[in-house]
Structure formats: structure tokens, C-alpha cells
Protein backbone atom coordinates (compact mmCIF):
# COMPACT_ATOMS: atom_id res chain seq x y z
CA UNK A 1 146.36 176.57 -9.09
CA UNK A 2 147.45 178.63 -6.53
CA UNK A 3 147.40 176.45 -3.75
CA UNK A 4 149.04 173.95 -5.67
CA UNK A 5 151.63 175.96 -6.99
CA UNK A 6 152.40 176.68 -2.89
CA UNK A 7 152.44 172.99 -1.96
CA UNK A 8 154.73 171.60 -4.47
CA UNK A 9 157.18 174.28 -3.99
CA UNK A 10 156.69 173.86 0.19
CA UNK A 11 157.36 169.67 -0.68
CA UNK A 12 160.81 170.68 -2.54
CA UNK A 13 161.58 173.53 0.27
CA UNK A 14 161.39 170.45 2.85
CA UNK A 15 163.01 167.48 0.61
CA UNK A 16 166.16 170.37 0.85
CA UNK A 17 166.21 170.52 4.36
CA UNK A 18 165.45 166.49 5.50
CA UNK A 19 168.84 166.04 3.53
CA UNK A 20 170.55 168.41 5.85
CA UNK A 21 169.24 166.35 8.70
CA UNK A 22 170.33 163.36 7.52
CA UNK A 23 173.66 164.87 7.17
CA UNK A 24 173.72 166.08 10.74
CA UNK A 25 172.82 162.88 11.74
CA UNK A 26 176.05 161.07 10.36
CA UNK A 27 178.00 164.30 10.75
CA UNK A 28 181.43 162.47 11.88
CA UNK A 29 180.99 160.64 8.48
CA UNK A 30 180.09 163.90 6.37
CA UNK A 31 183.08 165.93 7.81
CA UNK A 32 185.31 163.22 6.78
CA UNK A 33 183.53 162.65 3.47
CA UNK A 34 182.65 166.30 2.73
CA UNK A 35 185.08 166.50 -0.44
CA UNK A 36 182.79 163.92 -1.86
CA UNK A 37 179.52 166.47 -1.45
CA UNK A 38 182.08 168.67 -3.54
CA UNK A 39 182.63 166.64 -5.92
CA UNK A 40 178.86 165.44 -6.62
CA UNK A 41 177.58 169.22 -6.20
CA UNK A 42 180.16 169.99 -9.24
CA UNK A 43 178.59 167.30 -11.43
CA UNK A 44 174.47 168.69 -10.16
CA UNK A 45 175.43 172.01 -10.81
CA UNK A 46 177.28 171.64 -14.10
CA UNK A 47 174.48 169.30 -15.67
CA UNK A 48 171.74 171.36 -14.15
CA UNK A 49 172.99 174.49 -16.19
CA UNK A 50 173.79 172.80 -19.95
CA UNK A 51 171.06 170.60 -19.93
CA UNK A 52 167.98 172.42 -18.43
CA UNK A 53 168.43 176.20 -17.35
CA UNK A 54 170.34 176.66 -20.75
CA UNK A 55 168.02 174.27 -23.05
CA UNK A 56 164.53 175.93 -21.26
CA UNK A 57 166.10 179.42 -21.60
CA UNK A 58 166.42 178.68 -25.56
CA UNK A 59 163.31 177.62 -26.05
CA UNK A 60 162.03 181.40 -24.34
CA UNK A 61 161.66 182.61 -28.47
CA UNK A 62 161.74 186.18 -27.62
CA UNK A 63 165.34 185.36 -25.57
CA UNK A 64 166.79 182.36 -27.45
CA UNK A 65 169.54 184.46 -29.70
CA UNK A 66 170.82 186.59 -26.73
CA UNK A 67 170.83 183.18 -24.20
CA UNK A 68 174.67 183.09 -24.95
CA UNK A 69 175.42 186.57 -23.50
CA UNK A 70 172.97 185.81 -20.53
CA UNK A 71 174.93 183.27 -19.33
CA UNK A 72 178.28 184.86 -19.73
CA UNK A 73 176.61 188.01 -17.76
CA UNK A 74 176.01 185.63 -14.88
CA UNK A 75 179.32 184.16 -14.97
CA UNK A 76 180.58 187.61 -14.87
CA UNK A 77 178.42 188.39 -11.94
CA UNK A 78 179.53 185.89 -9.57
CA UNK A 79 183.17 186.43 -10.62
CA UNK A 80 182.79 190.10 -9.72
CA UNK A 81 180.77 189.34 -6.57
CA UNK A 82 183.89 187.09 -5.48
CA UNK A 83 186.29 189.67 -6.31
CA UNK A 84 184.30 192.21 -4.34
CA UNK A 85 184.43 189.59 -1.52
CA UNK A 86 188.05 189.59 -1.64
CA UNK A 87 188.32 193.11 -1.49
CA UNK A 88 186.32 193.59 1.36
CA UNK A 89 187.78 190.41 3.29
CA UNK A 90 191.24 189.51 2.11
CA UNK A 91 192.05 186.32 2.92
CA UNK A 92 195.56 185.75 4.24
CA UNK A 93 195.59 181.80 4.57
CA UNK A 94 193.47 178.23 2.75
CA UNK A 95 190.16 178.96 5.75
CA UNK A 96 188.91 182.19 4.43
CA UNK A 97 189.86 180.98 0.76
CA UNK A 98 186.94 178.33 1.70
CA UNK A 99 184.93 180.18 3.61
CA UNK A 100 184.40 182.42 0.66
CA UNK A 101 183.41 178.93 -0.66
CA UNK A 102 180.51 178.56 1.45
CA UNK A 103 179.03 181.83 1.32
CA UNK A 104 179.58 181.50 -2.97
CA UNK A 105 177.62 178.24 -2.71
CA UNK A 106 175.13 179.73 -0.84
CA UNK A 107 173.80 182.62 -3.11
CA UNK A 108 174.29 180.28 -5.85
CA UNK A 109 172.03 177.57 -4.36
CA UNK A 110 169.68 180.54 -2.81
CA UNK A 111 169.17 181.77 -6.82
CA UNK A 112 168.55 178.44 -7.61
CA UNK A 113 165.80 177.50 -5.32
CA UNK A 114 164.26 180.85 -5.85
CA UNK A 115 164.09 180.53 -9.43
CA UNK A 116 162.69 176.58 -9.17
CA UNK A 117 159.41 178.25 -6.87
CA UNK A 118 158.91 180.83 -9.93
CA UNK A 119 158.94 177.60 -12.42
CA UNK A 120 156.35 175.84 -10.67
CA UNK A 121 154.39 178.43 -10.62
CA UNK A 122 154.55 179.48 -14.09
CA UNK A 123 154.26 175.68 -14.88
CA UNK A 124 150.92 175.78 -13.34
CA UNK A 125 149.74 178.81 -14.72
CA UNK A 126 150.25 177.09 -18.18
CA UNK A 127 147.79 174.12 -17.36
CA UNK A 128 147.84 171.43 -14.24
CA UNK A 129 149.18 168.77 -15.89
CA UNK A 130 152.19 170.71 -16.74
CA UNK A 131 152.28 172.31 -13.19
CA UNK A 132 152.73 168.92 -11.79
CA UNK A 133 155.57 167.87 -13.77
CA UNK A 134 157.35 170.59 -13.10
CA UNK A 135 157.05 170.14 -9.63
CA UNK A 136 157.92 166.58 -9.79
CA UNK A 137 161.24 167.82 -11.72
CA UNK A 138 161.77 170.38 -9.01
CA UNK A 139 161.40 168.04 -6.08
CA UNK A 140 163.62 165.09 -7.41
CA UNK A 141 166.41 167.51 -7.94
CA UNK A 142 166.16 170.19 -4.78
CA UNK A 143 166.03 166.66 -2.72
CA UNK A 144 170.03 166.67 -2.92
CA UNK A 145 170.23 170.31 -2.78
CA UNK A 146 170.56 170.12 1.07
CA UNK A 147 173.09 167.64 1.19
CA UNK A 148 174.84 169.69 -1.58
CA UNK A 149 174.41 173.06 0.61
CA UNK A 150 175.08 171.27 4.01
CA UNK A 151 177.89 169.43 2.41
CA UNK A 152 179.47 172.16 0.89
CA UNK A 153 179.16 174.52 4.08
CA UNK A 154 181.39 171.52 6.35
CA UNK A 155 183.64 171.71 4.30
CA UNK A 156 184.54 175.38 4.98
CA UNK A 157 184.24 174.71 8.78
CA UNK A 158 180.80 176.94 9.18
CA UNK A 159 180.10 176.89 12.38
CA UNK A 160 176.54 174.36 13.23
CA UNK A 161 174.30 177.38 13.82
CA UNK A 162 175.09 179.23 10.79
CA UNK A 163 174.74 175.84 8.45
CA UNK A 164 171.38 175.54 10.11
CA UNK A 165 170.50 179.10 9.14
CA UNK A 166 172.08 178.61 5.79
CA UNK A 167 170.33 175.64 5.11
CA UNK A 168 166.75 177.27 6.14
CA UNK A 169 166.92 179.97 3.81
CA UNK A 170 167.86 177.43 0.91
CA UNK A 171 164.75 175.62 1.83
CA UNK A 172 162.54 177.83 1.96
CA UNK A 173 163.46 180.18 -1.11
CA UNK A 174 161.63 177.74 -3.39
CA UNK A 175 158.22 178.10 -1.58
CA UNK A 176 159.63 182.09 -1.36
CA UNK A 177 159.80 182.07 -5.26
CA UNK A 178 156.75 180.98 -5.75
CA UNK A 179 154.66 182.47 -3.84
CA UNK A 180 156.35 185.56 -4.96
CA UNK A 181 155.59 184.87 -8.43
CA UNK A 182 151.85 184.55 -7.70
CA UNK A 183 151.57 188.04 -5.59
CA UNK A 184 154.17 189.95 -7.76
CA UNK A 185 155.46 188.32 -11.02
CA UNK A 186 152.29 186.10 -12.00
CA UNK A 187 152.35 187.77 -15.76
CA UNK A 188 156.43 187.64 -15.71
CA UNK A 189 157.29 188.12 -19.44
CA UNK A 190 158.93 184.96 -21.49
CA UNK A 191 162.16 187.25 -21.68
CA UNK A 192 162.68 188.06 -18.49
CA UNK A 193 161.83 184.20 -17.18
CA UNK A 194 164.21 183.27 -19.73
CA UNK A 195 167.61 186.45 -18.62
CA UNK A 196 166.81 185.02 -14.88
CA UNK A 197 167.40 181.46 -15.93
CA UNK A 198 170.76 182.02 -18.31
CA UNK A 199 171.95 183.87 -15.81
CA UNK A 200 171.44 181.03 -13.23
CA UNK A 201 173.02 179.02 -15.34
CA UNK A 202 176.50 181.03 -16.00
CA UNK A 203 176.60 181.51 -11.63
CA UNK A 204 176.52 177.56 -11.85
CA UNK A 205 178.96 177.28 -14.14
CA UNK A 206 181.41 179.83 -12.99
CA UNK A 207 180.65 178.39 -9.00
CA UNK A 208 181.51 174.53 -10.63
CA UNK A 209 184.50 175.58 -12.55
CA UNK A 210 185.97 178.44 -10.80
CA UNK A 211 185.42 177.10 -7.05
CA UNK A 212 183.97 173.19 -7.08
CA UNK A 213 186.59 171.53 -8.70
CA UNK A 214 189.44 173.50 -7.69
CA UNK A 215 188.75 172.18 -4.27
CA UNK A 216 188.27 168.66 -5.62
CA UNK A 217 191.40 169.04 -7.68
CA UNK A 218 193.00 169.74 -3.37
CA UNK A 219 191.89 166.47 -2.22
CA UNK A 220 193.91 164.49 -5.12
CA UNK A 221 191.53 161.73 -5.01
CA UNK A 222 190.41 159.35 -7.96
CA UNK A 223 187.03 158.94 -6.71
CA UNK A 224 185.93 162.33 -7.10
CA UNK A 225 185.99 162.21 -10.89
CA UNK A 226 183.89 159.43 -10.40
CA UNK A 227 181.37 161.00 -8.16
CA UNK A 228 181.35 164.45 -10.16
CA UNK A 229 180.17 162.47 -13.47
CA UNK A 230 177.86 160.20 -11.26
CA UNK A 231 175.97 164.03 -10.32
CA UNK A 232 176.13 164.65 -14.36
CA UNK A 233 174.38 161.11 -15.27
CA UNK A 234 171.68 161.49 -12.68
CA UNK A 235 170.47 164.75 -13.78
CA UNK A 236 170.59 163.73 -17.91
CA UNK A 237 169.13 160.53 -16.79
CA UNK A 238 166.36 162.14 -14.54
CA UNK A 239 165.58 164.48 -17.51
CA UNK A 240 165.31 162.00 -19.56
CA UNK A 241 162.79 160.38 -17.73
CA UNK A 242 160.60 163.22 -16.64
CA UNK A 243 160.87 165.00 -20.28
């Protein structure tokens, strides 16, 4: 169980990063396009939150009354983490604004990935067959994580060397969760499986809503509705499927 709990996670730590290659690849087109990324990160992070962090956190029995205040504790958090950014780096024109961005997508995304390793590995401590579609969950959705992170971090200029290094860490927090949770958190109680995930959830709500679409709102294009409900559809409609 072990081992498989390691190379599941290791599969989704790599589908992040081959997206951030491909992305390189056709940079010209993803620096001109980046808004787009934006837009469809928006709609991944928004659906990912009210329709499976929120929904798995509720059915945690010992958590499911307090999920509410969870998630409004991680909105909080990020909002004071961003304030506490400003403070310490006041921005004086639009490039720091989205720099700040970047580095708020990052630890967002970072959480994220961490928290997927720790499902995978609590899925398989539950039974195999329940391991492996977890995994199979994780994968299909951390595959567009790296085009979401690598997307997100054009945008704000970051320079190539720092994306790459940003991108890395993304990656490999999911294989970082879980083998974490196997040395460390193997006998993680329900409730505390369940805080980590509402809170998730209210940093991807409060990174959609307070950042995302503020910048997608900047571009004043049409499309990007579009392409934010398009990220929404394809997570209900890959939950669907693998639920």
C-alpha cells in the first residue's frame, strides 16, 4: 500500500510538471494567451472547492457541522497573508499588484497538491480499490495544475528560472504529501483530514474571487467567461464520472 500510495502521487507530481513543459514549449503563444490560463484556473479552482474539498469535508462526521467556519477560516487566512504581503512589499504600480498574484497562486496550488498526496494515501489505507480511484481523481485533475501554475506565473512576468522552481515544488508536493502522511500522519484523525481540506477550499475560493477574476475582469474579454465555466464543467463532469 505503501509503495502504491508513492507511485500514484509521483504519476500526478509529473502530469503537473509535463504541462509546464508543454507550456514552455509554445511560450510565445502562452504569454499572449496567459489571461486565458486565468480564466480556466478560476473555473478549476472554484469547482474544485464547492464540489469536492467542501462535499468530502462534510461527509468527515466528526467535522461536518463546523465545515462552514473552516472554510471561512481559510478565506480569512489567505486574505490576511495578502495583506501581510502588502505590508511588507507595498506595491506602488499594476507589476507588483500581479506579482503578488503569482506568489498567491503559488501557496494556494502548493496546499493543494500537498493535501491531494495525503488523500491518496489515506485512500489506500482504506482498501486498494479505493486507493486507486483516488489516485485516478488526483491525476486527471493535478494534470492541468501545471499549466494553471505556469500559466498563472507568465502572467505576472516571473522571471523563467523562478517559474521553473515554482513549478517543481508544485510537482512534487503531491508525492511530498504523501509520503509524509505515511512516515508522520498515517493515523491522521477524520477531523483534522477534514479542517485541512475546508480550509483548502476557502484559500481557493478567496484566490478565485479575490485575485482570478479581478484580473480576468482587466482583460475585458468575452471569452473568458466562457473558458472560466468550461474549468467548472470539466471538474463536475469528471466527478461525475469517477464518483
Amino acid at each position: 500500500m505503501e509503495f502504491s500510495a508513492i507511485f500514484y502521487s509521483s504519476i500526478a507530481g509529473v502530469a503537473t510538471f509535463i504541462e509546464t513543459l508543454l507550456i514552455f514549449y509554445y511560450e510565445d503563444y502562452a504569454k499572449r494567451n496567459s489571461v486565458y490560463f486565468i480564466s480556466f484556473a478560476a473555473g478549476i479552482m472554484l469547482a474544485t472547492s464547492f464540489f469536492h474539498l467542501i462535499p468530502e469535508a462534510i461527509e468527515i462526521k466528526e467535522i461536518s457541522t463546523n465545515v462552514p467556519a473552516w472554510v471561512l477560516c481559510g478565506f480569512l487566512i489567505f486574505y490576511i497573508i495578502q495583506n501581510f504581503l502588502i505590508t511588507i512589499h507595498p506595491c506602488a504600480d499594476d507589476h507588483c499588484e500581479v506579482h503578488r498574484l503569482g506568489i498567491m497562486s503559488f501557496i494556494g496550488l502548493s496546499v493543494h497538491s500537498l493535501l491531494d498526496g495525503i488523500a491518496i494515501t489515506v485512500g489506500f489505507e482504506v482498501s486498494a480499490t479505493i486507493g486507486l480511484f483516488t489516485a485516478i481523481a488526483v491525476i486527471l485533475h493535478e494534470f492541468p495544475e501545471g499549466l494553471i501554475t505556469t500559466g498563472i506565473l507568465i502572467h505576472t512576468g516571473e522571471p523563467r528560472k523562478k517559474i521553473w522552481i515554482y513549478s517543481i515544488i508544485v510537482a512534487m508536493a503531491t508525492p511530498f504529501g504523501a509520503i509524509t502522511s505515511l512516515l508522520f500522519l498515517k493515523n491522521l484523525p477524520p477531523n483534522i483530514l477534514g479542517i485541512l481540506l475546508s480550509i483548502t477550499a476557502g484559500s481557493f475560493i478567496y484566490l478565485a474571487a479575490a485575485d482570478l477574476i479581478p484580473e480576468i475582469h482587466k482583460s475585458n474579454r468575452k471569452i473568458n467567461s466562457v473558458i472560466l465555466l468550461f474549468g467548472i464543467f470539466l471538474i463536475l463532469i469528471l466527478g461525475k464520472i469517477f464518483h
